[in-house]
PDB file of N, CA and C in Angstrom:
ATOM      1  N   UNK A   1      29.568  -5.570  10.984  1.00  0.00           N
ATOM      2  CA  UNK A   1      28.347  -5.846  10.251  1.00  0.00           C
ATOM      3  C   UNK A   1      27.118  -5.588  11.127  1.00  0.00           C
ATOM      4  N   UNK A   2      27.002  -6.042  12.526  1.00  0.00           N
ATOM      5  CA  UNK A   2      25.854  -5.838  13.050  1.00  0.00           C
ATOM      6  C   UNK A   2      25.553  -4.186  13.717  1.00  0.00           C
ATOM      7  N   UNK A   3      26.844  -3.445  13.152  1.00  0.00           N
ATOM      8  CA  UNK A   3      26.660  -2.057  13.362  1.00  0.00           C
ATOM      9  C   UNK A   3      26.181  -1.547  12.368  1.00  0.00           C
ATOM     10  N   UNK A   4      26.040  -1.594  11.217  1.00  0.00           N
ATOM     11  CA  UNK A   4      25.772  -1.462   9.704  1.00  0.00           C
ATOM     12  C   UNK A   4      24.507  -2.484   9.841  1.00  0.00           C
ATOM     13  N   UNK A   5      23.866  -3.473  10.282  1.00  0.00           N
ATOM     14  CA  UNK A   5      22.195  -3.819  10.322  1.00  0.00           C
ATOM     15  C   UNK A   5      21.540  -2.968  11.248  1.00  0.00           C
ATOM     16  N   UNK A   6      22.136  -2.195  12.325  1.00  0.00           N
ATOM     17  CA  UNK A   6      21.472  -1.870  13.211  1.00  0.00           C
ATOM     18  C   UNK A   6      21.218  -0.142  12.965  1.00  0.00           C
ATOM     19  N   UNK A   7      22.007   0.402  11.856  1.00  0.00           N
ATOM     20  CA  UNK A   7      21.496   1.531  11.858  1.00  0.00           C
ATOM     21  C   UNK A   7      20.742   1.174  10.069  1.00  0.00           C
ATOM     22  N   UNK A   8      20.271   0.510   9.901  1.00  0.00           N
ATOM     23  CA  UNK A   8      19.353   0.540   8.351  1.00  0.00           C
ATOM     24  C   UNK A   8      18.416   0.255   8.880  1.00  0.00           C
ATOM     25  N   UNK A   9      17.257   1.026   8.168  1.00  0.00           N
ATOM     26  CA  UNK A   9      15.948   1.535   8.069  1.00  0.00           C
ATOM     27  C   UNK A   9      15.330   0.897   6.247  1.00  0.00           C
ATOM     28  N   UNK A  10      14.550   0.087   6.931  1.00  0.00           N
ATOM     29  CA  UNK A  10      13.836  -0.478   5.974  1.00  0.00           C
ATOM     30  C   UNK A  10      12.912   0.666   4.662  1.00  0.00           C
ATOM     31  N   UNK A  11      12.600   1.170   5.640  1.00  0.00           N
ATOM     32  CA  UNK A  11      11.368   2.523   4.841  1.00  0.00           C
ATOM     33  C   UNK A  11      12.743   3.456   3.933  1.00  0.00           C
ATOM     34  N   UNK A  12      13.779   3.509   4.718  1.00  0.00           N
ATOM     35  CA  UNK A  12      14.903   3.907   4.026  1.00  0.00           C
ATOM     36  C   UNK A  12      15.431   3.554   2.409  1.00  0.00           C
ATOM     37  N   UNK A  13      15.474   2.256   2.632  1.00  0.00           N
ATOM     38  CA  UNK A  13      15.915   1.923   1.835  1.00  0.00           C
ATOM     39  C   UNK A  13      14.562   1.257   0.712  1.00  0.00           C
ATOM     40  N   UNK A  14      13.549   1.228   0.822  1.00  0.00           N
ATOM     41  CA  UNK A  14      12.175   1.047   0.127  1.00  0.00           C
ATOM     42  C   UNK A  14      12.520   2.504  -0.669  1.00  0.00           C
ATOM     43  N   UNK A  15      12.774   3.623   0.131  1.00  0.00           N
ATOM     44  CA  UNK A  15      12.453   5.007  -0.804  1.00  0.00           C
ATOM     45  C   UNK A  15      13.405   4.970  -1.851  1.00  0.00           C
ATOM     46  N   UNK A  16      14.535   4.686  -1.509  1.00  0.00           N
ATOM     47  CA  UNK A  16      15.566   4.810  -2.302  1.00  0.00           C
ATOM     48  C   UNK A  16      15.674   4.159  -3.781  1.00  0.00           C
ATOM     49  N   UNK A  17      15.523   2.779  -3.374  1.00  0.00           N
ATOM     50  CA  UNK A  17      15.142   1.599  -4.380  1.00  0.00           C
ATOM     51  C   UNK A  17      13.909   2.414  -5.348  1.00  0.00           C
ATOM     52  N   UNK A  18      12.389   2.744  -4.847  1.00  0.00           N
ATOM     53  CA  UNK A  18      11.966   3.235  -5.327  1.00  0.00           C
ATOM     54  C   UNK A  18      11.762   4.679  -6.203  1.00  0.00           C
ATOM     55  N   UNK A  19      12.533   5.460  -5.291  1.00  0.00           N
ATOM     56  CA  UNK A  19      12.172   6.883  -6.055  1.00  0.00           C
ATOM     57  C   UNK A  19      13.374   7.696  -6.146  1.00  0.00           C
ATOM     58  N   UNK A  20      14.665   6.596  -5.614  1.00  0.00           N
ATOM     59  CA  UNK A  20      16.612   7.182  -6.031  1.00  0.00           C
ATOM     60  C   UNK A  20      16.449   8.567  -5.481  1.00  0.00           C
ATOM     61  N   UNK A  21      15.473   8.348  -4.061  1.00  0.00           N
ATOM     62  CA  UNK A  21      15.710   9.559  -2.877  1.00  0.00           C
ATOM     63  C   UNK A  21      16.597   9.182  -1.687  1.00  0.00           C
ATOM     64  N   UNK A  22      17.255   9.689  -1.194  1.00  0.00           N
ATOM     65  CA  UNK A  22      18.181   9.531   0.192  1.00  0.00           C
ATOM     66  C   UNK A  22      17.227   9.796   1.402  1.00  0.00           C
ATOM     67  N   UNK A  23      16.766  10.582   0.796  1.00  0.00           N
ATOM     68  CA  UNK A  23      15.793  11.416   2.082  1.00  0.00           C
ATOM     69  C   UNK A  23      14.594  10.848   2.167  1.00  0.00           C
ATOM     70  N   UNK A  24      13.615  10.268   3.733  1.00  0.00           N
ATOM     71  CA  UNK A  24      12.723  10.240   3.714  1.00  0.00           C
ATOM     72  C   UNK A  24      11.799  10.094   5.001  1.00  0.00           C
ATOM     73  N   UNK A  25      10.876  10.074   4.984  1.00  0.00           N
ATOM     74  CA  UNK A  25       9.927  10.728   5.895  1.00  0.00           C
ATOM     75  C   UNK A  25       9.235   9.233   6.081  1.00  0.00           C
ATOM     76  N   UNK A  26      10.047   8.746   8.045  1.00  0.00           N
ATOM     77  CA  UNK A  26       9.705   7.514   8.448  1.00  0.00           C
ATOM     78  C   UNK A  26       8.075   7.408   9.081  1.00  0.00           C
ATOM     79  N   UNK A  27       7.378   6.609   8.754  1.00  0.00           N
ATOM     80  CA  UNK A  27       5.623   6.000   8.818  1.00  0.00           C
ATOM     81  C   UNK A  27       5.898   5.710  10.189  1.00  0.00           C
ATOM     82  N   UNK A  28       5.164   5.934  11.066  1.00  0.00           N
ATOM     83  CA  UNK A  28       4.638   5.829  12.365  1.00  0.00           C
ATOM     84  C   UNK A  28       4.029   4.222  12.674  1.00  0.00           C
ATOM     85  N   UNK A  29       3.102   4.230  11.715  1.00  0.00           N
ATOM     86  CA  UNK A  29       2.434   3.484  11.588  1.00  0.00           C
ATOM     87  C   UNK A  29       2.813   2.229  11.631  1.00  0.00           C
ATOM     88  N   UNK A  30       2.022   1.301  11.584  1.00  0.00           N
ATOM     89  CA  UNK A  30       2.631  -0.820  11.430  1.00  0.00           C
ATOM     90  C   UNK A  30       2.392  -0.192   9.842  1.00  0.00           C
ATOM     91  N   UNK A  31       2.899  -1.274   8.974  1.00  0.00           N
ATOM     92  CA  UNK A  31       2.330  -1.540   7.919  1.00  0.00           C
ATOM     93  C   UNK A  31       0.457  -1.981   7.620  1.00  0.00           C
ATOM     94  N   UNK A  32       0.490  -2.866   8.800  1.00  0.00           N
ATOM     95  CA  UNK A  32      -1.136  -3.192   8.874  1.00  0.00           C
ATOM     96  C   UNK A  32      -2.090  -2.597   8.973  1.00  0.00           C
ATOM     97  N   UNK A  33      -1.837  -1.664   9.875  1.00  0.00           N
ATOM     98  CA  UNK A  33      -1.956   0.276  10.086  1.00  0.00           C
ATOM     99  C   UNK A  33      -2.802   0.435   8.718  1.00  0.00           C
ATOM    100  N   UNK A  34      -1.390   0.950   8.147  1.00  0.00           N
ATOM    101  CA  UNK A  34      -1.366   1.924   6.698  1.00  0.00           C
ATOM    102  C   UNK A  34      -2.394   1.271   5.752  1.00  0.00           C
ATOM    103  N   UNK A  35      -1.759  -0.496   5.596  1.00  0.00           N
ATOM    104  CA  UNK A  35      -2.700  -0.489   4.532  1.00  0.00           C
ATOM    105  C   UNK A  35      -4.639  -0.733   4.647  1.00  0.00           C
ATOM    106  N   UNK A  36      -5.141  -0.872   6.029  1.00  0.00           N
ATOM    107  CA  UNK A  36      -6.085  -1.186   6.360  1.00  0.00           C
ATOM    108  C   UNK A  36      -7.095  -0.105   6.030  1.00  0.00           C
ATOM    109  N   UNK A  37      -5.992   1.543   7.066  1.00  0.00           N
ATOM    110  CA  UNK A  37      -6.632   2.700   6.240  1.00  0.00           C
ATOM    111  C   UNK A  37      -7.207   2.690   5.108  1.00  0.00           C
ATOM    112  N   UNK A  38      -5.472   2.324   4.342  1.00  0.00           N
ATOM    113  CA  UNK A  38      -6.308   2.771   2.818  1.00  0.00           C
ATOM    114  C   UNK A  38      -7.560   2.165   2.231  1.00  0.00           C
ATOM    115  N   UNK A  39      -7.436   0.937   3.096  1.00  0.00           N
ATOM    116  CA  UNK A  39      -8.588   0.011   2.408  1.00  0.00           C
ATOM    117  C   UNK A  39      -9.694   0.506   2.759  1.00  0.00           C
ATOM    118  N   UNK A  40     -10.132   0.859   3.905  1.00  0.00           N
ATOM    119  CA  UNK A  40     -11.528   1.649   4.181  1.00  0.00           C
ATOM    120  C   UNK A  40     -11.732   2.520   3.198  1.00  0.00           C
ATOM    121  N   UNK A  41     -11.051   3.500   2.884  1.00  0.00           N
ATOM    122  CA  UNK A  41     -10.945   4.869   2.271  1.00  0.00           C
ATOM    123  C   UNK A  41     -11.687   4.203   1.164  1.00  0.00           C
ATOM    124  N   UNK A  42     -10.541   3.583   0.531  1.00  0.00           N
ATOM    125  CA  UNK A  42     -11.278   2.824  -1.027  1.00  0.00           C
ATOM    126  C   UNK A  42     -12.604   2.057  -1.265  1.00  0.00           C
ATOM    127  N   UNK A  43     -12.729   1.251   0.002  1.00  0.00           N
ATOM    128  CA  UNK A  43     -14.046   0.484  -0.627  1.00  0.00           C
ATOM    129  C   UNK A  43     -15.420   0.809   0.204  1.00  0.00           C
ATOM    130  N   UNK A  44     -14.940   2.395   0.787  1.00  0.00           N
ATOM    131  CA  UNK A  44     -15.998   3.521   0.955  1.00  0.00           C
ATOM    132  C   UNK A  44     -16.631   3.710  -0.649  1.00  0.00           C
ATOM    133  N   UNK A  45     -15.470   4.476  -1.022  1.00  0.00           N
ATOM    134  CA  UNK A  45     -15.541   4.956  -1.748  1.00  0.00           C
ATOM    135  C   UNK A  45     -16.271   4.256  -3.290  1.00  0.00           C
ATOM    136  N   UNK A  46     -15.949   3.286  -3.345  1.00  0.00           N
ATOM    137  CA  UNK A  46     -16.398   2.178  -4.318  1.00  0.00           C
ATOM    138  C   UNK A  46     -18.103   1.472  -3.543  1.00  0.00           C
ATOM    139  N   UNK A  47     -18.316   1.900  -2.681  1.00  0.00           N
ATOM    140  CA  UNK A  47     -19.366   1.168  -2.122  1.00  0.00           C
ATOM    141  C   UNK A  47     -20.075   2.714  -2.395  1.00  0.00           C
ATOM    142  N   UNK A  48     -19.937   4.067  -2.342  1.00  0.00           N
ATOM    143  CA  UNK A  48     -20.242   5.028  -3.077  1.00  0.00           C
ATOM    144  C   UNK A  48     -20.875   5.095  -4.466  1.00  0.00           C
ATOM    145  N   UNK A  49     -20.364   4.642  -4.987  1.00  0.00           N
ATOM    146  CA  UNK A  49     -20.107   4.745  -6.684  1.00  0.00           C
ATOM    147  C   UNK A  49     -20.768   3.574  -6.889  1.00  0.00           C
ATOM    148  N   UNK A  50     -21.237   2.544  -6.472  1.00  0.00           N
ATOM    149  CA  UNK A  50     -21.860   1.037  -6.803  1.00  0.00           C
ATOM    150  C   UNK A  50     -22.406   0.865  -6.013  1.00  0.00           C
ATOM    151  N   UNK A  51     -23.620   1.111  -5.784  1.00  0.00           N
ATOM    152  CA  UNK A  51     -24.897   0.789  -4.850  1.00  0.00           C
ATOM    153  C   UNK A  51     -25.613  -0.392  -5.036  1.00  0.00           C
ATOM    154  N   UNK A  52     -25.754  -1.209  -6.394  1.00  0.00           N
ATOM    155  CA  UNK A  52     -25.755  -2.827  -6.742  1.00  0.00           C
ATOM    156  C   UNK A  52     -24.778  -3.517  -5.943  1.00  0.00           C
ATOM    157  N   UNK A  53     -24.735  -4.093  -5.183  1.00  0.00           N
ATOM    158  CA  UNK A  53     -24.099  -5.625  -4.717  1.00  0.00           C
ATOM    159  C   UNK A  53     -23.010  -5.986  -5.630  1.00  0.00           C
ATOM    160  N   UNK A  54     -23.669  -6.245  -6.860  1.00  0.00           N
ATOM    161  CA  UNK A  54     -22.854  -7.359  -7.710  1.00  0.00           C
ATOM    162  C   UNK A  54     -22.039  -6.328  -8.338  1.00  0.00           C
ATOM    163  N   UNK A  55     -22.189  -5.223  -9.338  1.00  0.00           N
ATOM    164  CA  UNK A  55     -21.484  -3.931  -9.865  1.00  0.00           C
ATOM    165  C   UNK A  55     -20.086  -3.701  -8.441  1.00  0.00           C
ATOM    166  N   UNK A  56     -20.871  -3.688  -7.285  1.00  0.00           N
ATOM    167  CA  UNK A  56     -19.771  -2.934  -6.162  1.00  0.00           C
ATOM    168  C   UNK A  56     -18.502  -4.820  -6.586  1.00  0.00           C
ATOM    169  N   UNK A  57     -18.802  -5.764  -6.025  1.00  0.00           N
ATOM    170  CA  UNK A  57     -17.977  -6.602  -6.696  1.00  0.00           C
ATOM    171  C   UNK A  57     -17.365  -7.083  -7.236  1.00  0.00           C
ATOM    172  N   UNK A  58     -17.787  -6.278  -8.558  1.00  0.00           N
ATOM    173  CA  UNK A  58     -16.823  -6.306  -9.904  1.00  0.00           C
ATOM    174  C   UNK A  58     -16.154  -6.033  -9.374  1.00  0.00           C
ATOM    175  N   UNK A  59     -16.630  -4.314  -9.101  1.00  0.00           N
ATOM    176  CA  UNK A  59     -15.166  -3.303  -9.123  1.00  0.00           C
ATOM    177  C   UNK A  59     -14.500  -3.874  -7.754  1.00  0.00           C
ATOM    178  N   UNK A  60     -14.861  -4.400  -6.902  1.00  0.00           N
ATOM    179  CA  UNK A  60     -13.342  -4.876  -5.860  1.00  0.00           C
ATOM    180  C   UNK A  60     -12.781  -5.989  -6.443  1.00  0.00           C
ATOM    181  N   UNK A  61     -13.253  -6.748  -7.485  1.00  0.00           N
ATOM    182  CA  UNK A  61     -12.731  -7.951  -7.954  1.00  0.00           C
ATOM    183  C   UNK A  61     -11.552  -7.516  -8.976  1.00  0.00           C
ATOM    184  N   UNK A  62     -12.052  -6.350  -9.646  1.00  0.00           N
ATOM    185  CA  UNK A  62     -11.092  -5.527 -10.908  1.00  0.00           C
ATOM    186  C   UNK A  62     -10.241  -4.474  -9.704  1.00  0.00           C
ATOM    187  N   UNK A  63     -10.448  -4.764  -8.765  1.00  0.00           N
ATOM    188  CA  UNK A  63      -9.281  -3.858  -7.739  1.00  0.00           C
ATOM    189  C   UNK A  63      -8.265  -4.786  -7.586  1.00  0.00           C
ATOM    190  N   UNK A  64      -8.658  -6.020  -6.931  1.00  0.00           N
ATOM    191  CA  UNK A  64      -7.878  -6.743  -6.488  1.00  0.00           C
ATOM    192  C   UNK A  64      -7.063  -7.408  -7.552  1.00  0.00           C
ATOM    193  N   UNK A  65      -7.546  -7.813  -8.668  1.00  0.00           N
ATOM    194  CA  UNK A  65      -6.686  -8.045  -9.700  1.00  0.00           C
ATOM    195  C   UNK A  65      -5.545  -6.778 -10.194  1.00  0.00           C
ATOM    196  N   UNK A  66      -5.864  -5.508 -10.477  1.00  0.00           N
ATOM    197  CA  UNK A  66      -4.396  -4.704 -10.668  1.00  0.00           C
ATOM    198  C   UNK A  66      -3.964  -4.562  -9.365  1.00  0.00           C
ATOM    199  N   UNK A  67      -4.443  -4.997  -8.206  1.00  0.00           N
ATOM    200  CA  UNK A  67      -3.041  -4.637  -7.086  1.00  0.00           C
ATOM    201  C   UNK A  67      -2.229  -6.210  -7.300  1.00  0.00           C
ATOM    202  N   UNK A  68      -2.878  -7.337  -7.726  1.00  0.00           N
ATOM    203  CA  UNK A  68      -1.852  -8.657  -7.706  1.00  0.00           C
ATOM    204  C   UNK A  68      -0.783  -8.149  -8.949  1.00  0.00           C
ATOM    205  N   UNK A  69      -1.623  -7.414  -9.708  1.00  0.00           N
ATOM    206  CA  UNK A  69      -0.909  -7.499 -11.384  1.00  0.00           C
ATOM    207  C   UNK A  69       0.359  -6.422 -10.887  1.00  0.00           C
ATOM    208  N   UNK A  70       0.040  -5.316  -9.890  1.00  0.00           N
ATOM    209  CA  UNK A  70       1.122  -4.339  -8.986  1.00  0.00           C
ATOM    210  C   UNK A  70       2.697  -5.107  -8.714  1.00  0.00           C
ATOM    211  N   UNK A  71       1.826  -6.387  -7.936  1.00  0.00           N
ATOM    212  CA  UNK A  71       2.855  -6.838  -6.962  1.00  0.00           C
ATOM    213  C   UNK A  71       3.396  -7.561  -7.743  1.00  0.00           C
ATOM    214  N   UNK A  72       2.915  -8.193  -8.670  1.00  0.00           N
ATOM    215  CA  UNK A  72       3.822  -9.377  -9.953  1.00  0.00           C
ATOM    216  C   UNK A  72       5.337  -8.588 -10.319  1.00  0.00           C
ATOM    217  N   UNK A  73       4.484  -7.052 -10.717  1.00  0.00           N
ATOM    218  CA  UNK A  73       5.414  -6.420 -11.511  1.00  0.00           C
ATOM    219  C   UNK A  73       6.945  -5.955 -10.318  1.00  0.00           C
TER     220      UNK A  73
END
């Protein structure tokens, strides 16, 4: 058994579960990494598009609600 924990790959088996691929292409990265990126990227981008304060708010408030409504599912 601890020969069979020691060769599984988490990201491995995330792809699989998810997209019923064998094959996949391991992240370098921490997780904390990855998702921090993305978060800049996005609330660039939304701080772009909503130059009001309160408008830019919504929309991270209506972000953060479909990523909880994501993770429910």
């Amino acid at each position: 058994m601890t020969e069979i924990f020691s060769r599984m790959d988490l990201q491995q088996i995330r792809a699989f579960l998810l997209n019923g691929e064998e094959t996949y292409e391991t992240q370098q990265a921490t997780y904390d990494e990855r998702i921090k990126g993305r978060e800049k990227a996005v609330y660039r981008r939304l701080k772009d598009m909503y130059q009001d304060e309160l408008e830019y708010e919504n929309a991270v408030g209506d972000l953060y609600e479909m990523l909880a409504a994501y993770e429910e599912v």
